[in-house]
Protein backbone atom coordinates (compact mmCIF):
# COMPACT_ATOMS: atom_id res chain seq x y z
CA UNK A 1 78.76 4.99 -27.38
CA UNK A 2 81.62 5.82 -25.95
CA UNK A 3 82.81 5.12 -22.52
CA UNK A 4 82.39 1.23 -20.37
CA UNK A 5 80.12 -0.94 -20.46
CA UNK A 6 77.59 -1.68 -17.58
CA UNK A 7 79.93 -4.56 -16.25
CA UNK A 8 82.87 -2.80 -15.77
CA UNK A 9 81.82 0.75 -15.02
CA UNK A 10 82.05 0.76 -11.43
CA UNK A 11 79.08 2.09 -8.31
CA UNK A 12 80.79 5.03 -6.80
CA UNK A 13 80.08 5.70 -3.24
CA UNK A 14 81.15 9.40 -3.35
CA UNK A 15 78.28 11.34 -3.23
CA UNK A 16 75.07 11.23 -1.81
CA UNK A 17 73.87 9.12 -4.35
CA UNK A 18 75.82 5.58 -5.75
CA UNK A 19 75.59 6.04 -9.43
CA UNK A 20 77.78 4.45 -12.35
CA UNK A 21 78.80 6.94 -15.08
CA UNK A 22 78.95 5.25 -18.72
CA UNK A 23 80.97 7.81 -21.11
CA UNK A 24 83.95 10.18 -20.70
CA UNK A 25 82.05 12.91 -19.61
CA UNK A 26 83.45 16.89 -20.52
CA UNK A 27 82.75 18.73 -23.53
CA UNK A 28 79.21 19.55 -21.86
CA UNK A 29 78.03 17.62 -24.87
CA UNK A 30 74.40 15.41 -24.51
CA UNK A 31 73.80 13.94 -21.27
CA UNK A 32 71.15 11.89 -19.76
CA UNK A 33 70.33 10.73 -16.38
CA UNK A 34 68.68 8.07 -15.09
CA UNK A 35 66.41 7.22 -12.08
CA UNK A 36 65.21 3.32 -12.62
CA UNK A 37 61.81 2.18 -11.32
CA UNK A 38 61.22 0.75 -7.55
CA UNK A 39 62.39 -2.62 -6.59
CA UNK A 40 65.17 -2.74 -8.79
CA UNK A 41 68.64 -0.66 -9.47
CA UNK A 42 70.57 1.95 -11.53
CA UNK A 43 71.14 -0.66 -14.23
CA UNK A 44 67.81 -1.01 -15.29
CA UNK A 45 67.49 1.94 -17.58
CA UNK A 46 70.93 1.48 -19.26
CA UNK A 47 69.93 -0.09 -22.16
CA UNK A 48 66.54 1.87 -22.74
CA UNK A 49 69.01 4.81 -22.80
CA UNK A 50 71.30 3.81 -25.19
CA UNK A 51 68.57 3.10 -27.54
CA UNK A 52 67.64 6.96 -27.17
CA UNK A 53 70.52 8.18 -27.24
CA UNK A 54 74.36 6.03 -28.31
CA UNK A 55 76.31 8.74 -27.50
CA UNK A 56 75.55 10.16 -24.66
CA UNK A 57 77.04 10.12 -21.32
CA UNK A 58 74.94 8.50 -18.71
CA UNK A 59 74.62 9.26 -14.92
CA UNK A 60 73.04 6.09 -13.72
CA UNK A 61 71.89 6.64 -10.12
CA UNK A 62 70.61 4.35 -7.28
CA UNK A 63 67.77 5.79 -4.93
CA UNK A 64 68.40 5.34 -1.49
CA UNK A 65 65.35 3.56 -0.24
CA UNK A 66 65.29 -0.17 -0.05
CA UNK A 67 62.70 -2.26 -1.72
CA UNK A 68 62.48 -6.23 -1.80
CA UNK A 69 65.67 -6.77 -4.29
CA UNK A 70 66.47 -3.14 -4.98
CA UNK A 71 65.79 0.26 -4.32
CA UNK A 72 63.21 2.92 -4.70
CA UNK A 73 63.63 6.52 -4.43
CA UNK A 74 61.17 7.23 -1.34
CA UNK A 75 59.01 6.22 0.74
CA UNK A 76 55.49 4.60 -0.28
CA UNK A 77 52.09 4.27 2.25
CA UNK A 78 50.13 2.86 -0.80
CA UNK A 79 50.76 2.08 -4.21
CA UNK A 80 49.51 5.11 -4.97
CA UNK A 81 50.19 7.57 -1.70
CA UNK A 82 53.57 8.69 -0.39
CA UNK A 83 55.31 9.58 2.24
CA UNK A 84 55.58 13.33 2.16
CA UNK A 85 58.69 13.92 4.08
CA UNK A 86 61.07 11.54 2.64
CA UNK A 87 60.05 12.72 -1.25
CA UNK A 88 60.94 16.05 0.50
CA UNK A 89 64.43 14.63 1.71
CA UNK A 90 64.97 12.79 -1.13
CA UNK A 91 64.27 15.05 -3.79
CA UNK A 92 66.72 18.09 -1.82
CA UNK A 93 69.47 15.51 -2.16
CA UNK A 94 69.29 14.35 -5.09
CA UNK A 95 69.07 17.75 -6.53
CA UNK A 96 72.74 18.99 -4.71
CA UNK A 97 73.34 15.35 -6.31
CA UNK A 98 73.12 16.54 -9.75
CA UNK A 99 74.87 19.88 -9.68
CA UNK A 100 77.68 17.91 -8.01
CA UNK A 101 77.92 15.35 -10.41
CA UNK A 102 77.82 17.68 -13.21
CA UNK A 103 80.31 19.67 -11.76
CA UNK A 104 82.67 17.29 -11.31
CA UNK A 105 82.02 15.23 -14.37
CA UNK A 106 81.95 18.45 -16.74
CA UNK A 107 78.52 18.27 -17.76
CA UNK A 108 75.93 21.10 -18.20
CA UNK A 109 72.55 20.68 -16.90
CA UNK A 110 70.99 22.82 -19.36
CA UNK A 111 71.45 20.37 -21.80
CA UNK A 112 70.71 17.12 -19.90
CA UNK A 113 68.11 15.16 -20.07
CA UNK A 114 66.42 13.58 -17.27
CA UNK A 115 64.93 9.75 -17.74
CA UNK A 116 63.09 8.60 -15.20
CA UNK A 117 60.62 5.71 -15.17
CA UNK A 118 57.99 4.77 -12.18
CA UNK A 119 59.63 5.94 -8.96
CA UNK A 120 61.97 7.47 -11.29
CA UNK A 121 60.02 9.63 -12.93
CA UNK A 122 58.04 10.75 -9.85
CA UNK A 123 61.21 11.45 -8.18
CA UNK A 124 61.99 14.24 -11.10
CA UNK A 125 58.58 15.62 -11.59
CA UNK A 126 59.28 16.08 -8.06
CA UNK A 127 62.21 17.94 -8.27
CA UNK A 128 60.93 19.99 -11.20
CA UNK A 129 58.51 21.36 -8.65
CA UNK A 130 60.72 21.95 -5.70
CA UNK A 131 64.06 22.51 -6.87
CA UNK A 132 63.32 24.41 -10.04
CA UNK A 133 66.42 25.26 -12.27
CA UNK A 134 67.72 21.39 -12.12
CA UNK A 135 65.94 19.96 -14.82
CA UNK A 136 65.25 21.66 -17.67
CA UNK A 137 64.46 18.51 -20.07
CA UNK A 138 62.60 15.42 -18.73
CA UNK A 139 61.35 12.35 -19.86
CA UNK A 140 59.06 10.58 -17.50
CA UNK A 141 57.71 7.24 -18.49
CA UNK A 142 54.47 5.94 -16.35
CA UNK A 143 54.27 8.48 -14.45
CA UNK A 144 51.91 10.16 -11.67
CA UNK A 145 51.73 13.44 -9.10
CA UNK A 146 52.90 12.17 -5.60
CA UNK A 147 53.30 15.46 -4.59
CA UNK A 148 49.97 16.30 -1.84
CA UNK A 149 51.46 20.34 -1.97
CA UNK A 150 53.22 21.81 -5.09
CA UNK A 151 54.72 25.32 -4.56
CA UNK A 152 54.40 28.35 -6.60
CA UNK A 153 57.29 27.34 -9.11
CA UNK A 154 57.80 28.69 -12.39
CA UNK A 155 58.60 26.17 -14.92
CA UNK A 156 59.10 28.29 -18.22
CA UNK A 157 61.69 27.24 -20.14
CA UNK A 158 61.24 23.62 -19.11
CA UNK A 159 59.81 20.62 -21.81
CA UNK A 160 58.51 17.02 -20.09
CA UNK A 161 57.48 14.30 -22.14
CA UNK A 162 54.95 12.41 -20.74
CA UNK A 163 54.25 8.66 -21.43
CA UNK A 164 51.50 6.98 -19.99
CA UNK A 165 50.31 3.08 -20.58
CA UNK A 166 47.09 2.73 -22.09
CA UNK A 167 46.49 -0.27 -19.82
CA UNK A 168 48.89 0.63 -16.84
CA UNK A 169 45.70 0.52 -14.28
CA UNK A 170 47.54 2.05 -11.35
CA UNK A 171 49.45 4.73 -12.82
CA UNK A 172 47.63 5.56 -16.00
CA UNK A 173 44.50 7.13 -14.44
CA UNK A 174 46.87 9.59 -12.46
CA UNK A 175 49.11 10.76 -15.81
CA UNK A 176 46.54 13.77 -16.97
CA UNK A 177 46.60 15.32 -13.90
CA UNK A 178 50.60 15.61 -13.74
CA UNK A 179 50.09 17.18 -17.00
CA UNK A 180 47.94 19.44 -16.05
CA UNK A 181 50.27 20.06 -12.99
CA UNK A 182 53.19 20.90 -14.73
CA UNK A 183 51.41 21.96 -17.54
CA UNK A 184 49.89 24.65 -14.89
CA UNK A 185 53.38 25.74 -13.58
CA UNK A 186 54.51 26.83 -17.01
CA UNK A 187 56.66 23.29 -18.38
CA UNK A 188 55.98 23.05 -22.40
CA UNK A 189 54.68 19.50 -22.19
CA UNK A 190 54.49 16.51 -25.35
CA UNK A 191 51.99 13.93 -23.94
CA UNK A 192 51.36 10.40 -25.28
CA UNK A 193 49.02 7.69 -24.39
CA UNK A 194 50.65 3.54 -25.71
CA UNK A 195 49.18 0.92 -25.80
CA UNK A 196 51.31 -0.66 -23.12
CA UNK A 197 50.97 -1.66 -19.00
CA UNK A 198 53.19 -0.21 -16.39
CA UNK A 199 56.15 -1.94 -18.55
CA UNK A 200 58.15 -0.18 -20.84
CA UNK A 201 60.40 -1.32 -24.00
CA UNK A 202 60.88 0.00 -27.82
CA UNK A 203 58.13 2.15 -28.36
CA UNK A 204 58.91 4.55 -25.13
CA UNK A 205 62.40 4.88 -26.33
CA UNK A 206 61.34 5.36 -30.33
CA UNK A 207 59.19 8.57 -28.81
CA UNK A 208 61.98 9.79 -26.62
CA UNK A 209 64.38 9.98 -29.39
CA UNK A 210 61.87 11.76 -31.64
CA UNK A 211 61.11 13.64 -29.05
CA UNK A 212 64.79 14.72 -27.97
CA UNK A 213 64.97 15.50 -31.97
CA UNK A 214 62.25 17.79 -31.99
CA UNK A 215 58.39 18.60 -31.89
CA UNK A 216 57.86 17.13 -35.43
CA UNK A 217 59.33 14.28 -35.18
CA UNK A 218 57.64 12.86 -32.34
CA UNK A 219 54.36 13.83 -33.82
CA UNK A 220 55.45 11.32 -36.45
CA UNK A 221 56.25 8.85 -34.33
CA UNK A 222 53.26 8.66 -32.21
CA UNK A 223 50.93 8.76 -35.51
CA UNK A 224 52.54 5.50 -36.87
């Protein structure tokens, strides 16, 4: 890949979100961003991504919400219920985020792919929903709805991958419904079902490469 490393890329403070940016950016050629789990930062998914993908260029960001060691990207009540107003805040400023970024990085959205794990990926499923036109690829590892009212949005044109744990006993019970949510709204969705916890490691990034390849090939991979 090329572009920094981790180390010596630095946190910008520029924008509404702090992110690092690993690659050159321009070109509009492949790019991914990333939206780490809670309790930890925008380093987190680095590696993960480079697995999927060497070459692209990364847009690692930091949610705003503090949590223990780290950050999350809102506000929880329960494990499993949120607070409705900040996923509302967060998500409208994260999604002026990413046009901004892209704009000044010279990347195109319509090609970028969105990796979000945990918090992450609720945070983009989110924005799918409420700020449609942002994401038009996303990869959502352990995912669930945290959403309690989903507007009319029209999600054609869209693809999510969804990968649940087949063991992850807080989140995994809550994955069909997103896919039936999104599913519902018009997103062409690949689903899969490991035979993993809430963690996530080698297999999740084998199926988002396939996956980022095309329909076949992650059939392939998630037969093996």
């Amino acid at each position: 890949m090329t572009g920094n490393s981790v180390e010596n890329s630095p946190l910008r403070m520029d924008m509404a979100f702090p992110y690092r940016l690993l690659g050159d950016g321009g070109d509009g050629r492949e790019c991914l961003f990333l939206l780490h789990g809670s309790g930890v930062d925008e380093t987190t998914l680095v590696p993960l991504a480079r697995r999927i993908a060497p070459g692209a260029v990364l847009v690692a960001a930091r949610g705003r919400i503090p949590q223990e060691d780290g950050f999350r990207w809102f506000e929880r009540i329960t494990p499993t219920r949120f607070e409705q107003k900040s996923i509302l805040a967060e998500t409208a400023a994260f999604a002026a985020f990413a046009s901004q970024a892209a704009k000044r990085h010279g990347l195109d959205l319509d090609r970028a792919t969105f990796l979000g794990y945990s918090n992450g990926a609720n945070l983009i499923s989110s924005l799918m929903l409420l700020h449609p036109g942002i994401v038009r690829r996303a990869a959502l590892l352990r995912p669930m709805p945290v959403l309690d009212q989903t507007p009319a949005t029209d999600l054609k044109g869209t693809r999510a991958l969804i990968i649940a744990g087949a063991v992850d006993e807080t989140y995994g019970p809550f994955a069909p419904a997103l896919v039936t949510l999104l599913s519902r709204h018009g997103s062409e969705i690949e689903a899969r079902i490991i035979p993993s916890g809430h963690e996530i490691g080698d297999p999740d990034a084998a199926i988002v490469r396939q996956w980022l390849a095309g329909p076949a090939a992650v059939a392939h991979v998630a037969e093996r």
